[in-house]
C-alpha atoms as a PDB file:
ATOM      1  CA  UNK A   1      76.025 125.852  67.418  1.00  0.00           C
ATOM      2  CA  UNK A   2      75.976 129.949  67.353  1.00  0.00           C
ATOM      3  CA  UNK A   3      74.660 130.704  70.714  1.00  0.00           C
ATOM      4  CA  UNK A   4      74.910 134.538  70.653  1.00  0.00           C
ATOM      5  CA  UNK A   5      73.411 137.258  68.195  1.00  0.00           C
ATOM      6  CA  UNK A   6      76.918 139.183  68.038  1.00  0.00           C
ATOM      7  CA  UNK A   7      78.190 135.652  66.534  1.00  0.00           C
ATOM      8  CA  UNK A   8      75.716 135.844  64.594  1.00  0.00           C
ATOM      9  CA  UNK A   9      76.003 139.189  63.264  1.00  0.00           C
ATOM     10  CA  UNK A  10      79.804 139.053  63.009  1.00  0.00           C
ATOM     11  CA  UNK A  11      79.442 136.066  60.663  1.00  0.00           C
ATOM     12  CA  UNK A  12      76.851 137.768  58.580  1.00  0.00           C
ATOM     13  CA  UNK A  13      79.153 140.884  58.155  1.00  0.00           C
ATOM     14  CA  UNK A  14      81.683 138.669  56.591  1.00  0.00           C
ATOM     15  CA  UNK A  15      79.420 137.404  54.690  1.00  0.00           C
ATOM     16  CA  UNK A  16      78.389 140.392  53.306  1.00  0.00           C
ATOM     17  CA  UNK A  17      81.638 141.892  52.822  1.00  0.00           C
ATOM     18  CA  UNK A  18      82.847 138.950  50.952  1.00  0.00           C
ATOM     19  CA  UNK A  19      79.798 139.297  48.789  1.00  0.00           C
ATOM     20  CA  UNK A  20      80.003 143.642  48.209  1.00  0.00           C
ATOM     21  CA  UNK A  21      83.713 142.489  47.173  1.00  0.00           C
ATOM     22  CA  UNK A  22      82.448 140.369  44.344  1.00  0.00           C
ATOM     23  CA  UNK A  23      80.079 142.506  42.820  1.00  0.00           C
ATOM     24  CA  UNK A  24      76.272 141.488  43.922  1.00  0.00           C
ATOM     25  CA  UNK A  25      73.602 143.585  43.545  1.00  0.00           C
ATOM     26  CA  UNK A  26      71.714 144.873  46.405  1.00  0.00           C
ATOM     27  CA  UNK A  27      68.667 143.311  46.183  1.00  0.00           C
ATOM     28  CA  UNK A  28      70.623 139.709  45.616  1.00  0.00           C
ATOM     29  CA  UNK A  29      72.059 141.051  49.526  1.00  0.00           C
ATOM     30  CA  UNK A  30      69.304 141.449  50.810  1.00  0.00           C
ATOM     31  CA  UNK A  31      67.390 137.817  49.987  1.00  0.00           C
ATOM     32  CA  UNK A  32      70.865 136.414  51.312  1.00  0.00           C
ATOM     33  CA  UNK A  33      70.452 138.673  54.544  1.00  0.00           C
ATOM     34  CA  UNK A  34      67.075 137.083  54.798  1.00  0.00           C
ATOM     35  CA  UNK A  35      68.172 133.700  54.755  1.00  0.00           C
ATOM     36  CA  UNK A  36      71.402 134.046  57.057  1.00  0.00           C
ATOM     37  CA  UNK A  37      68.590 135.581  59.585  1.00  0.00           C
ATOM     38  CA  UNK A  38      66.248 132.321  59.180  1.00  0.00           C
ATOM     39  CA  UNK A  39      69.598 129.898  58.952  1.00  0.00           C
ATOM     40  CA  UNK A  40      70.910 131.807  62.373  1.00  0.00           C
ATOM     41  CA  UNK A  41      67.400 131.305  63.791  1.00  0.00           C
ATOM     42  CA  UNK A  42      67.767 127.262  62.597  1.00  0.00           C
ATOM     43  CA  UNK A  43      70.888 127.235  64.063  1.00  0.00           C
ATOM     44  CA  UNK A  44      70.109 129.109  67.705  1.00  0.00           C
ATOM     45  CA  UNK A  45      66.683 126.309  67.633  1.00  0.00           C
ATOM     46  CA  UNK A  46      68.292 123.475  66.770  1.00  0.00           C
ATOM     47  CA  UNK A  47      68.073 120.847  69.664  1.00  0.00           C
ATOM     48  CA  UNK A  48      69.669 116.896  69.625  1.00  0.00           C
ATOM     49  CA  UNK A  49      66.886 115.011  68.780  1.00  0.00           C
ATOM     50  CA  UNK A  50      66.005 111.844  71.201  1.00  0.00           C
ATOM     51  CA  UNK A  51      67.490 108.469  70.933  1.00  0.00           C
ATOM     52  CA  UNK A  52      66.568 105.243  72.156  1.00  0.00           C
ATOM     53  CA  UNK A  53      62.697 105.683  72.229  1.00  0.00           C
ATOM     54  CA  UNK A  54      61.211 102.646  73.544  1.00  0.00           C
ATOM     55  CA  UNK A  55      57.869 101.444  75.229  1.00  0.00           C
ATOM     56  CA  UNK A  56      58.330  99.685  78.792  1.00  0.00           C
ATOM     57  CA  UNK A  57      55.084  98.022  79.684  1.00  0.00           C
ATOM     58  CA  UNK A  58      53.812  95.694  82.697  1.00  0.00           C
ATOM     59  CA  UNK A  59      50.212  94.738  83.610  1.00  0.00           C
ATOM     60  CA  UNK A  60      49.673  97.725  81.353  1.00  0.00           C
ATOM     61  CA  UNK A  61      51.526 100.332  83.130  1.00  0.00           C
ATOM     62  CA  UNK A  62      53.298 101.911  80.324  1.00  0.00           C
ATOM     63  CA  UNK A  63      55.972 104.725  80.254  1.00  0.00           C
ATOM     64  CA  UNK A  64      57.677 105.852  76.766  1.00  0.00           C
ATOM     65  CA  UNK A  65      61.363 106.427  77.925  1.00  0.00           C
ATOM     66  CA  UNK A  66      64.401 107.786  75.540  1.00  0.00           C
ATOM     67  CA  UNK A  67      67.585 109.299  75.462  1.00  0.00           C
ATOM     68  CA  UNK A  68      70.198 111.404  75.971  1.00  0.00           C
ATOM     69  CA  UNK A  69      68.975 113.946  79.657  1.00  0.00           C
ATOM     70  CA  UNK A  70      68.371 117.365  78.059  1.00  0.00           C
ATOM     71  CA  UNK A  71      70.548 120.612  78.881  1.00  0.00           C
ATOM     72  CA  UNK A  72      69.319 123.827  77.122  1.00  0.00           C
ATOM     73  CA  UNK A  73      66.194 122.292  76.072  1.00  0.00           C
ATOM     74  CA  UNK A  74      63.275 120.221  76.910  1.00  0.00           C
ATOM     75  CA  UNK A  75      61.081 117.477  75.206  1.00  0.00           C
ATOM     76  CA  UNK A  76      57.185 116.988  74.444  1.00  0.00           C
ATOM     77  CA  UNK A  77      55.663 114.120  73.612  1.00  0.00           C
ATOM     78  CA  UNK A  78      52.717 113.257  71.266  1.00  0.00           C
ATOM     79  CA  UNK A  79      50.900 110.158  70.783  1.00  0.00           C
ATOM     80  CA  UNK A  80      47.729 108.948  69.017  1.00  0.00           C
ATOM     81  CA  UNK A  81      46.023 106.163  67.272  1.00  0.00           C
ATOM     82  CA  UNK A  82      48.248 104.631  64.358  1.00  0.00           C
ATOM     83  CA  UNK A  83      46.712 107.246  61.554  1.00  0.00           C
ATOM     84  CA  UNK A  84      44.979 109.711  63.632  1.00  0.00           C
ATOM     85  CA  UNK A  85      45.369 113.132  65.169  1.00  0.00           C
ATOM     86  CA  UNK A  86      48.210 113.721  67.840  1.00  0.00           C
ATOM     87  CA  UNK A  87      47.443 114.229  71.252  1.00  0.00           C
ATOM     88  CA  UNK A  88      49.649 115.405  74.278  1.00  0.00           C
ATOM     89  CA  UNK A  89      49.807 114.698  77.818  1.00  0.00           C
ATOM     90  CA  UNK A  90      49.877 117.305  80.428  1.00  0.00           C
ATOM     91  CA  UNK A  91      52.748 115.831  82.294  1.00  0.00           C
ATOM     92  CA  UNK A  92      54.903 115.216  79.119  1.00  0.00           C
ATOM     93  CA  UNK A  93      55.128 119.102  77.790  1.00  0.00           C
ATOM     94  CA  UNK A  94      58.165 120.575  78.133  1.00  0.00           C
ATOM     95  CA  UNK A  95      59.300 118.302  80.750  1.00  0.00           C
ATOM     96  CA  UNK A  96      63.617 117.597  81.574  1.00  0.00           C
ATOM     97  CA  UNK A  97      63.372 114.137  82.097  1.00  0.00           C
ATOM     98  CA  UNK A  98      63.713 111.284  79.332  1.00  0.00           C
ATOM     99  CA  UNK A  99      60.386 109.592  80.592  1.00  0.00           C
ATOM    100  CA  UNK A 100      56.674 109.902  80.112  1.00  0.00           C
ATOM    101  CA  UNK A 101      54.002 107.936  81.867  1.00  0.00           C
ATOM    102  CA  UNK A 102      51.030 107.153  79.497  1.00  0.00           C
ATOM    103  CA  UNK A 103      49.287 104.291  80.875  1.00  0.00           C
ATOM    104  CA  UNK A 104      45.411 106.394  81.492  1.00  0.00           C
ATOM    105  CA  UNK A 105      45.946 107.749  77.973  1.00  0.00           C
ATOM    106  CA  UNK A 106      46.328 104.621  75.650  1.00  0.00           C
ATOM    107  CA  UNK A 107      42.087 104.098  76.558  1.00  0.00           C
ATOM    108  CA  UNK A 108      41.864 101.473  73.668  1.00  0.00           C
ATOM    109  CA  UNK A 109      43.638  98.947  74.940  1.00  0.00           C
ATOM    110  CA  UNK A 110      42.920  96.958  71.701  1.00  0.00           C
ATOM    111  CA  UNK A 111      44.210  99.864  69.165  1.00  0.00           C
ATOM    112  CA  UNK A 112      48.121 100.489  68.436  1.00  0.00           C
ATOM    113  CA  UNK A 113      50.395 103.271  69.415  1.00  0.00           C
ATOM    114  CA  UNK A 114      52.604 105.361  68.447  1.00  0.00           C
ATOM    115  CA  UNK A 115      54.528 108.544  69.703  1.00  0.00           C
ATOM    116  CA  UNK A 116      56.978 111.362  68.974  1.00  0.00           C
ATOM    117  CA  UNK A 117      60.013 112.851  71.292  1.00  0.00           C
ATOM    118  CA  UNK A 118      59.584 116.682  70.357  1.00  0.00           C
ATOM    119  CA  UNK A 119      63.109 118.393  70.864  1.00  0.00           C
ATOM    120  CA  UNK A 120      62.095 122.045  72.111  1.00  0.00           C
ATOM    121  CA  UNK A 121      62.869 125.206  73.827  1.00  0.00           C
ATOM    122  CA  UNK A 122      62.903 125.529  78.130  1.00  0.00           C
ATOM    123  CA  UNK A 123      59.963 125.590  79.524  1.00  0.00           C
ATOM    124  CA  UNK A 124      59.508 129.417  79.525  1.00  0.00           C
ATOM    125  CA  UNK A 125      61.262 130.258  76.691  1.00  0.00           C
ATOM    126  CA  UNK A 126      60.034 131.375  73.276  1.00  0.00           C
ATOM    127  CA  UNK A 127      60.634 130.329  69.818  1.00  0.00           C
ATOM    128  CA  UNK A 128      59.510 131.752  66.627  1.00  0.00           C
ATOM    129  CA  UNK A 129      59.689 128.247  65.104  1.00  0.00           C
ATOM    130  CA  UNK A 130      56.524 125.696  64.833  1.00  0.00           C
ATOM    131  CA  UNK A 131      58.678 122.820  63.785  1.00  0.00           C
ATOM    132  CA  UNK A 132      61.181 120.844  65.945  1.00  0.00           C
ATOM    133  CA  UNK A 133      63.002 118.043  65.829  1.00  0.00           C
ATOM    134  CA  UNK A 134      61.560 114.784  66.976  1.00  0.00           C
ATOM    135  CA  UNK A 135      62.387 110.592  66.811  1.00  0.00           C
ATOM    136  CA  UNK A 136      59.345 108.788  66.617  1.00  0.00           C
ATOM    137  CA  UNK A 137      58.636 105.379  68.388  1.00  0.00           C
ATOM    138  CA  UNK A 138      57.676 101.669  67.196  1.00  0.00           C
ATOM    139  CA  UNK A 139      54.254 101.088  67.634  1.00  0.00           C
ATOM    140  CA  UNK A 140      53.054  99.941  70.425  1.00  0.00           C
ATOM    141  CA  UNK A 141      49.792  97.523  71.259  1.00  0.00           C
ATOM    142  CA  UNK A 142      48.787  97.720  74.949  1.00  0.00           C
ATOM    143  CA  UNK A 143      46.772  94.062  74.556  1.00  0.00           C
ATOM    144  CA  UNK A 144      49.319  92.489  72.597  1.00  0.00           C
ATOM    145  CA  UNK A 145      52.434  93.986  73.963  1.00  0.00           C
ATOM    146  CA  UNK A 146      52.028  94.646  77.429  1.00  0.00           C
ATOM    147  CA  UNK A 147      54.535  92.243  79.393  1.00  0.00           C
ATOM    148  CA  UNK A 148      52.761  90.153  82.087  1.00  0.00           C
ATOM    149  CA  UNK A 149      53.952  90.317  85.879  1.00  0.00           C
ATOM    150  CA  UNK A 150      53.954  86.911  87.788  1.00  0.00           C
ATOM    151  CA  UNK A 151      51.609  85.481  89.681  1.00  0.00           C
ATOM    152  CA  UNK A 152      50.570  84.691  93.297  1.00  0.00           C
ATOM    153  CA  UNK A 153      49.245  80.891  93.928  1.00  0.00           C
ATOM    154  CA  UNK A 154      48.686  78.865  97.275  1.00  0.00           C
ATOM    155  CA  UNK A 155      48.682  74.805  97.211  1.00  0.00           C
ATOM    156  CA  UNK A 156      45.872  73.126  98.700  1.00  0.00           C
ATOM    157  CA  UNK A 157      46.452  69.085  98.997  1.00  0.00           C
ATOM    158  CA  UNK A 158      43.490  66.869  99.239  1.00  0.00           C
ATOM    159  CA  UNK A 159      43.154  64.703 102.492  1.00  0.00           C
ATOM    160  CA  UNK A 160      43.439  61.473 100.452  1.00  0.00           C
ATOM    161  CA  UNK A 161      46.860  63.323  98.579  1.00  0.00           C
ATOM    162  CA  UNK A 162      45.548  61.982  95.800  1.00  0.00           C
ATOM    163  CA  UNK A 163      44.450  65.384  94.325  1.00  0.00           C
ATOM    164  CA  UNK A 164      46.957  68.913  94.544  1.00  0.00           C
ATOM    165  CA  UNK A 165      44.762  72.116  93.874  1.00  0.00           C
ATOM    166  CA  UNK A 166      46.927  75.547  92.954  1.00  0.00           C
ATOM    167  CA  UNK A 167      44.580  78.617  93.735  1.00  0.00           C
ATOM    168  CA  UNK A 168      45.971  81.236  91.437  1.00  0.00           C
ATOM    169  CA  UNK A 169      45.458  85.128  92.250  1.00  0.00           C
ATOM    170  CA  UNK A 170      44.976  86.869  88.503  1.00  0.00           C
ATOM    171  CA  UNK A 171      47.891  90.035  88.654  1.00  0.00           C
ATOM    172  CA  UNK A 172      46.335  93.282  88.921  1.00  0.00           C
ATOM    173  CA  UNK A 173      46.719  96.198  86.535  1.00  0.00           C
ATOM    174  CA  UNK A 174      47.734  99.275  86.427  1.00  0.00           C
ATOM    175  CA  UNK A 175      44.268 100.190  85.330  1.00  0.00           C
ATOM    176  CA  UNK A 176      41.153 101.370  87.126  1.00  0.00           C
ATOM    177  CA  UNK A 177      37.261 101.420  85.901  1.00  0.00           C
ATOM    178  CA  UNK A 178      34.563 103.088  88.293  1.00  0.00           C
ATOM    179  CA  UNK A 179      37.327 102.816  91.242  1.00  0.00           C
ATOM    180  CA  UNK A 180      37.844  99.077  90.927  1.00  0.00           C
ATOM    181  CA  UNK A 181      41.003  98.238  90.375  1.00  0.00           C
ATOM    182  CA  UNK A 182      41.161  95.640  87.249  1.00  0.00           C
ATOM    183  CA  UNK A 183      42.784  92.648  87.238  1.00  0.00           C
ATOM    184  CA  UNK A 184      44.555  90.305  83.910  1.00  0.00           C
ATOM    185  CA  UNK A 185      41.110  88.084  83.952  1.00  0.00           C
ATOM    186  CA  UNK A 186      38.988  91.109  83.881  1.00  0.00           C
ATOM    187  CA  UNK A 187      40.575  92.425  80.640  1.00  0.00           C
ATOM    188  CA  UNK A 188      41.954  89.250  78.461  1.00  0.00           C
ATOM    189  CA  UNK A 189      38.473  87.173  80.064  1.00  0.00           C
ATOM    190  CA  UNK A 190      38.392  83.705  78.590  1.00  0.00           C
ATOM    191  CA  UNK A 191      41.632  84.164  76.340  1.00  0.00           C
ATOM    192  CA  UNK A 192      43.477  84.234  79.660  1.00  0.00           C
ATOM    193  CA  UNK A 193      45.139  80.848  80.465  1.00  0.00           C
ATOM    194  CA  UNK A 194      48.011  79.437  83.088  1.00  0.00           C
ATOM    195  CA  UNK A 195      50.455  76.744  82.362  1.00  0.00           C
ATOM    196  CA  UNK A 196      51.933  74.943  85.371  1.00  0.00           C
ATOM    197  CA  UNK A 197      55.336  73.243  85.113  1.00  0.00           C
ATOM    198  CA  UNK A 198      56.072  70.867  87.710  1.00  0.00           C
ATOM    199  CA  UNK A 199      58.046  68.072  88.729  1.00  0.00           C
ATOM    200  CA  UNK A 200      58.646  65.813  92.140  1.00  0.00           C
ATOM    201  CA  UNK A 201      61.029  67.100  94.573  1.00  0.00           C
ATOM    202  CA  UNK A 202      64.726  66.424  93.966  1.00  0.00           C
ATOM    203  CA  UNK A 203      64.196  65.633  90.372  1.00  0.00           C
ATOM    204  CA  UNK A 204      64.757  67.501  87.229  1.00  0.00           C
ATOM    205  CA  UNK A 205      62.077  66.009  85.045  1.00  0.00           C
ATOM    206  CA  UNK A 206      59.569  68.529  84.247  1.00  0.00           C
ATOM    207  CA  UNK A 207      55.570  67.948  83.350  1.00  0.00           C
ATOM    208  CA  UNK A 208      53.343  70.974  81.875  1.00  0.00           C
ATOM    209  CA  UNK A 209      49.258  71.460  82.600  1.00  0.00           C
ATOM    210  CA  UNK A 210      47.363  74.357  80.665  1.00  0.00           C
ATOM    211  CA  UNK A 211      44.599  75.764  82.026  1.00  0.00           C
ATOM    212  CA  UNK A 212      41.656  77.894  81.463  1.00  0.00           C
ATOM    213  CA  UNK A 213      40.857  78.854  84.705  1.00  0.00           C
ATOM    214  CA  UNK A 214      42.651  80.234  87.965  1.00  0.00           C
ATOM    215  CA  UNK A 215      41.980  77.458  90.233  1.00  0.00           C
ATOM    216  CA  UNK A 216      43.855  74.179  89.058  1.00  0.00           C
ATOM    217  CA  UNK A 217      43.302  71.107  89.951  1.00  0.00           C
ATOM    218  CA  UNK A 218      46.405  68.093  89.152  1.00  0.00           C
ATOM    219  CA  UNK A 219      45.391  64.633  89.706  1.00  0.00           C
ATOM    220  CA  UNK A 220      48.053  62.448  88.131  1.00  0.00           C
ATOM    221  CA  UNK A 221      50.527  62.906  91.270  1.00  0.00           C
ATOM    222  CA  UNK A 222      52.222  60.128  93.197  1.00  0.00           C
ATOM    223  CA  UNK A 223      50.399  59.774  96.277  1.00  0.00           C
ATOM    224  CA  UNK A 224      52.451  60.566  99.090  1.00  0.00           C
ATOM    225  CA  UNK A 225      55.029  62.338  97.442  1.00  0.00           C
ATOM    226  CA  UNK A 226      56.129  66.030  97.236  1.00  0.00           C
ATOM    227  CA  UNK A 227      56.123  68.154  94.302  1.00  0.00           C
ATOM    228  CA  UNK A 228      57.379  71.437  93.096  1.00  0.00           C
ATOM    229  CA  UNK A 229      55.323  74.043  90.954  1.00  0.00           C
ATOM    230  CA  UNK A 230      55.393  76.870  88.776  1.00  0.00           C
ATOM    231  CA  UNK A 231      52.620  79.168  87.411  1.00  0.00           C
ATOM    232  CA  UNK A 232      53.014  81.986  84.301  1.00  0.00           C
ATOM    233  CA  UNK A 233      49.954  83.371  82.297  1.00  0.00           C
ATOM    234  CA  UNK A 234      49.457  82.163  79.366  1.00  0.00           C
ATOM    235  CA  UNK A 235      47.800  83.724  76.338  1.00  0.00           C
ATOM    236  CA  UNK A 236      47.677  81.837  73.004  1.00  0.00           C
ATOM    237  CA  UNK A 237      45.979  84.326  70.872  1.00  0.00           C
ATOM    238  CA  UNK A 238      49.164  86.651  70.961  1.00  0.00           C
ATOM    239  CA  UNK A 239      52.115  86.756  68.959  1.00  0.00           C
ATOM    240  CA  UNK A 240      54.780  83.607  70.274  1.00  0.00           C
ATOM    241  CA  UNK A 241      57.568  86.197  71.911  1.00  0.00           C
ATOM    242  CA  UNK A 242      54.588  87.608  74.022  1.00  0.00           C
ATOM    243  CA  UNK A 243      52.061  84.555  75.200  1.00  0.00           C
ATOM    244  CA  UNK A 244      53.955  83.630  77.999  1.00  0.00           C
ATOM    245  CA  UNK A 245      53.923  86.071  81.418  1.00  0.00           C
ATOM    246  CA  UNK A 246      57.014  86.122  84.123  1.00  0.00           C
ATOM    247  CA  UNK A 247      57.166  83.008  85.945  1.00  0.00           C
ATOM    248  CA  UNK A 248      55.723  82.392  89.814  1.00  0.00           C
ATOM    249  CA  UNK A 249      58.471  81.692  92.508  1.00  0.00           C
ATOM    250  CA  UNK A 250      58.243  78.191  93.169  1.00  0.00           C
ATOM    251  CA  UNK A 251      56.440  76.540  95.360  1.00  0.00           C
ATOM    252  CA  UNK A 252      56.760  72.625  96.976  1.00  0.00           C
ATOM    253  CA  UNK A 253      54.248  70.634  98.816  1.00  0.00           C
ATOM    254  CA  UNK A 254      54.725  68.141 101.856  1.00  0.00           C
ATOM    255  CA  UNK A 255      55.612  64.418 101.442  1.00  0.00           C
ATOM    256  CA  UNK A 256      54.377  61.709 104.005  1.00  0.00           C
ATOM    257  CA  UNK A 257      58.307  61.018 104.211  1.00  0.00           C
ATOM    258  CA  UNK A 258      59.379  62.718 107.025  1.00  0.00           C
ATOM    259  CA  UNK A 259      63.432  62.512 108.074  1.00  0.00           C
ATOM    260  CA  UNK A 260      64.027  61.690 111.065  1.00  0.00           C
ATOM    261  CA  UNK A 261      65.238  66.056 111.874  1.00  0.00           C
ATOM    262  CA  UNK A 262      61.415  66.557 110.975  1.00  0.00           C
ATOM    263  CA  UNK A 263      60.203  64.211 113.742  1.00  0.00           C
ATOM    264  CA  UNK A 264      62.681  64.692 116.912  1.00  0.00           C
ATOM    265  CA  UNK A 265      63.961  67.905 118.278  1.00  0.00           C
ATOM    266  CA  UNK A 266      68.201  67.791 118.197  1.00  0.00           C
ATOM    267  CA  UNK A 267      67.916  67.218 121.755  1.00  0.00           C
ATOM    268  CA  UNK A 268      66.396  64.015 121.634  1.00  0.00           C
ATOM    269  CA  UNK A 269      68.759  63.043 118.532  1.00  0.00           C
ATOM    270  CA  UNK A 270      71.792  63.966 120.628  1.00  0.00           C
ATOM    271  CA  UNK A 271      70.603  61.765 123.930  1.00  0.00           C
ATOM    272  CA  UNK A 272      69.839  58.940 121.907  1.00  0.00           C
ATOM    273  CA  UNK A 273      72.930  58.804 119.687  1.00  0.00           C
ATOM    274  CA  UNK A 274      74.701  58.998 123.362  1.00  0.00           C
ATOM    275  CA  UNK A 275      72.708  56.037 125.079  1.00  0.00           C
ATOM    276  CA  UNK A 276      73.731  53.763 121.930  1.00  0.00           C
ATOM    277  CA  UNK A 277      77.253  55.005 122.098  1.00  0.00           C
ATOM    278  CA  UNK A 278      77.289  53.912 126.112  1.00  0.00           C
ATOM    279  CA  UNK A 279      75.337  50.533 125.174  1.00  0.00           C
ATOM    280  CA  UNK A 280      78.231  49.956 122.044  1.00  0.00           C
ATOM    281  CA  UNK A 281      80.784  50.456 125.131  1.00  0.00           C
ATOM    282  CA  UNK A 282      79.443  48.481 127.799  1.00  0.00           C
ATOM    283  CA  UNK A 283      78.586  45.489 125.318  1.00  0.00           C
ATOM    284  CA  UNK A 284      82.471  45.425 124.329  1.00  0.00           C
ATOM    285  CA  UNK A 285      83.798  45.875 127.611  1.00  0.00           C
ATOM    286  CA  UNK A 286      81.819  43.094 129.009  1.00  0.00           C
ATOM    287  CA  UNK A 287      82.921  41.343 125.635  1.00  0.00           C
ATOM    288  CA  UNK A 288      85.867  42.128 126.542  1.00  0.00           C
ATOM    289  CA  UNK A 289      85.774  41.136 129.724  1.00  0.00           C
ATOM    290  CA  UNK A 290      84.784  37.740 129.389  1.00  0.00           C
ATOM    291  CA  UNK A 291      87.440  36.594 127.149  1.00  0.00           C
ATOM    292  CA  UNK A 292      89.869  37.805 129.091  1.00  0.00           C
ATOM    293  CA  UNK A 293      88.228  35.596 131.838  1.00  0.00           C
ATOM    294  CA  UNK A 294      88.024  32.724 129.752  1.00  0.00           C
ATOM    295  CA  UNK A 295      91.638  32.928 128.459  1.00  0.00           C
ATOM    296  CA  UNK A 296      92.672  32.747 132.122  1.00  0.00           C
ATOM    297  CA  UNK A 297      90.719  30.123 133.423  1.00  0.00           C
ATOM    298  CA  UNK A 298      92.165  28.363 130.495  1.00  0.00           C
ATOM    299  CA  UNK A 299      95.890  29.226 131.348  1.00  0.00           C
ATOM    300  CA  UNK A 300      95.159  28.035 134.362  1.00  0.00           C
ATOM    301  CA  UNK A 301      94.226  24.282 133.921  1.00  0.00           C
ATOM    302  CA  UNK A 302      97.051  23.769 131.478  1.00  0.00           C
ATOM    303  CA  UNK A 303      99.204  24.752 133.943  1.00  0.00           C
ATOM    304  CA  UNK A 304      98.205  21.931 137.116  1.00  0.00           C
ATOM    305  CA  UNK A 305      99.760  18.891 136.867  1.00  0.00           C
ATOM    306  CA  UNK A 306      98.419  15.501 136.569  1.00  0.00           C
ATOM    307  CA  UNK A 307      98.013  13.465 139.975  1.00  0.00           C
ATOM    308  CA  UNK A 308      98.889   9.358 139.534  1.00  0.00           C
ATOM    309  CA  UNK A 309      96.115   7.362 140.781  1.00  0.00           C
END
């Protein structure tokens, strides 16, 4: 890239020179001077455009990131409504990072996206040019594309056992309307659903429940027994790669089978382990004991002799 006007003009005296040497008219110089002075211009203005421009989206808190950083220039971004006019964000104008929060501006959350990197001047500096180089993004559907963050559930089992409810608290957004803080339920409504995946404790066979509302109830459970869960949201009416939402950590209830660590301290365990050990010894001592007796009362009559009558 020519960086200084003295390059500049050095190259177009060459130029020129080379050009006097061959015979072209004056005027034919002058259009040429013209366009070395808007090529050297091109030149001076001509940034890297952005790579890597890509949407990152969660409970619809979206950022537009790209790449490479900048060095002797900045980047602006545009958006807008597939088809309709660009718009900019005051926090993405001239900015030197590679990252551009846009989650209040995409207001239709139903419409689709899209967005330009602008490569362009320091903030500060000046440019003659109204053009720059820019990479523009795939679009981007905040209802439809928006990944969903995992959920928060608490298991409540009936008295009976025979009945496991999971209370499920909907994710919250990124989003706000008249200071309320919106949740997943309050924008997908009834199209929101959760799938459970469970299976007993200690076993790998897995059973799945959909559901169309956040509190769950599971009735086909053995009673007595303990049973693991997970929770995702769920959203049929979107494209396959995007219906399911992270998965829950995983949760286990109580079984009426407690071991036998549950029910005594290590204290007890320890005493009683040692008052069998002392009964095991006494009982083959005195086993013991009396069979040594025996063996010597029995050594004993063999060895008295027989008195004639």
């Amino acid at each position: 890239m020519l960086t200084t006007k003295w390059t500049q003009a050095a190259l177009a005296l060459l130029i020129l020179a080379f050009l006097y040497s061959n015979a072209v008219t004056a005027a034919e110089i002058l259009v040429i001077v013209m366009v070395i002075g808007d090529v050297a211009t091109l030149i001076q203005w001509s940034y890297p455009s952005a790579q890597t421009v890509s949407w990152k989206s969660t409970n619809f808190k979206t950022i537009l990131t790209w790449e490479p950083l900048p060095t002797d220039y900045s980047y602006t971004v545009e958006f807008s409504v597939v088809s309709r006019d660009k718009q900019r964000n005051s926090n993405c104008i001239r900015i030197s990072t590679t990252m551009c929060d846009l989650t209040s501006s995409l207001t239709d959350l139903n419409a689709c996206y899209v967005a330009d990197v602008l490569s362009e001047p320091p903030l500060g500096a000046t440019s003659d040019l109204t053009e720059f180089p820019y990479t523009s993004s795939s679009r981007f559907c905040p209802s439809n594309d928006t990944d969903i963050g995992r959920p928060d559930f608490k298991l409540e089992v009936s008295n009976n056992k025979k009945k496991t409810t999971l209370h499920v608290t909907d994710p919250l957004t990124a989003l706000f309307k008249d200071d309320h803080q919106l949740n997943i339920r309050d924008i997908f409504l009834e199209k929101l659903h959760y799938k459970v995946t469970y299976r007993r404790n200690k076993s790998s066979g897995k059973k799945v429940f959909i559901s169309k509302t956040s509190i769950i109830e599971l009735t086909d459970l053995d009673q007595g027994e303990s049973y693991c869960f997970n929770v995702q949201a769920f959203i049929p009416s979107r494209n396959v790669n995007k219906q399911l939402g992270e998965l829950s950590q995983t949760q286990c209830s109580d079984d009426d089978k407690h071991s036998i660590f549950e029910v005594y301290s290590v204290g007890v365990i320890a005493t009683a382990i040692l008052l069998i050990l002392v009964l095991i010894i006494i009982t083959v001592v005195a086993i013991v004991c009396c069979r040594r007796k025996k063996t010597t009362l029995k050594t004993e009559k063999e060895g008295v002799p027989l008195q004639s009558v």
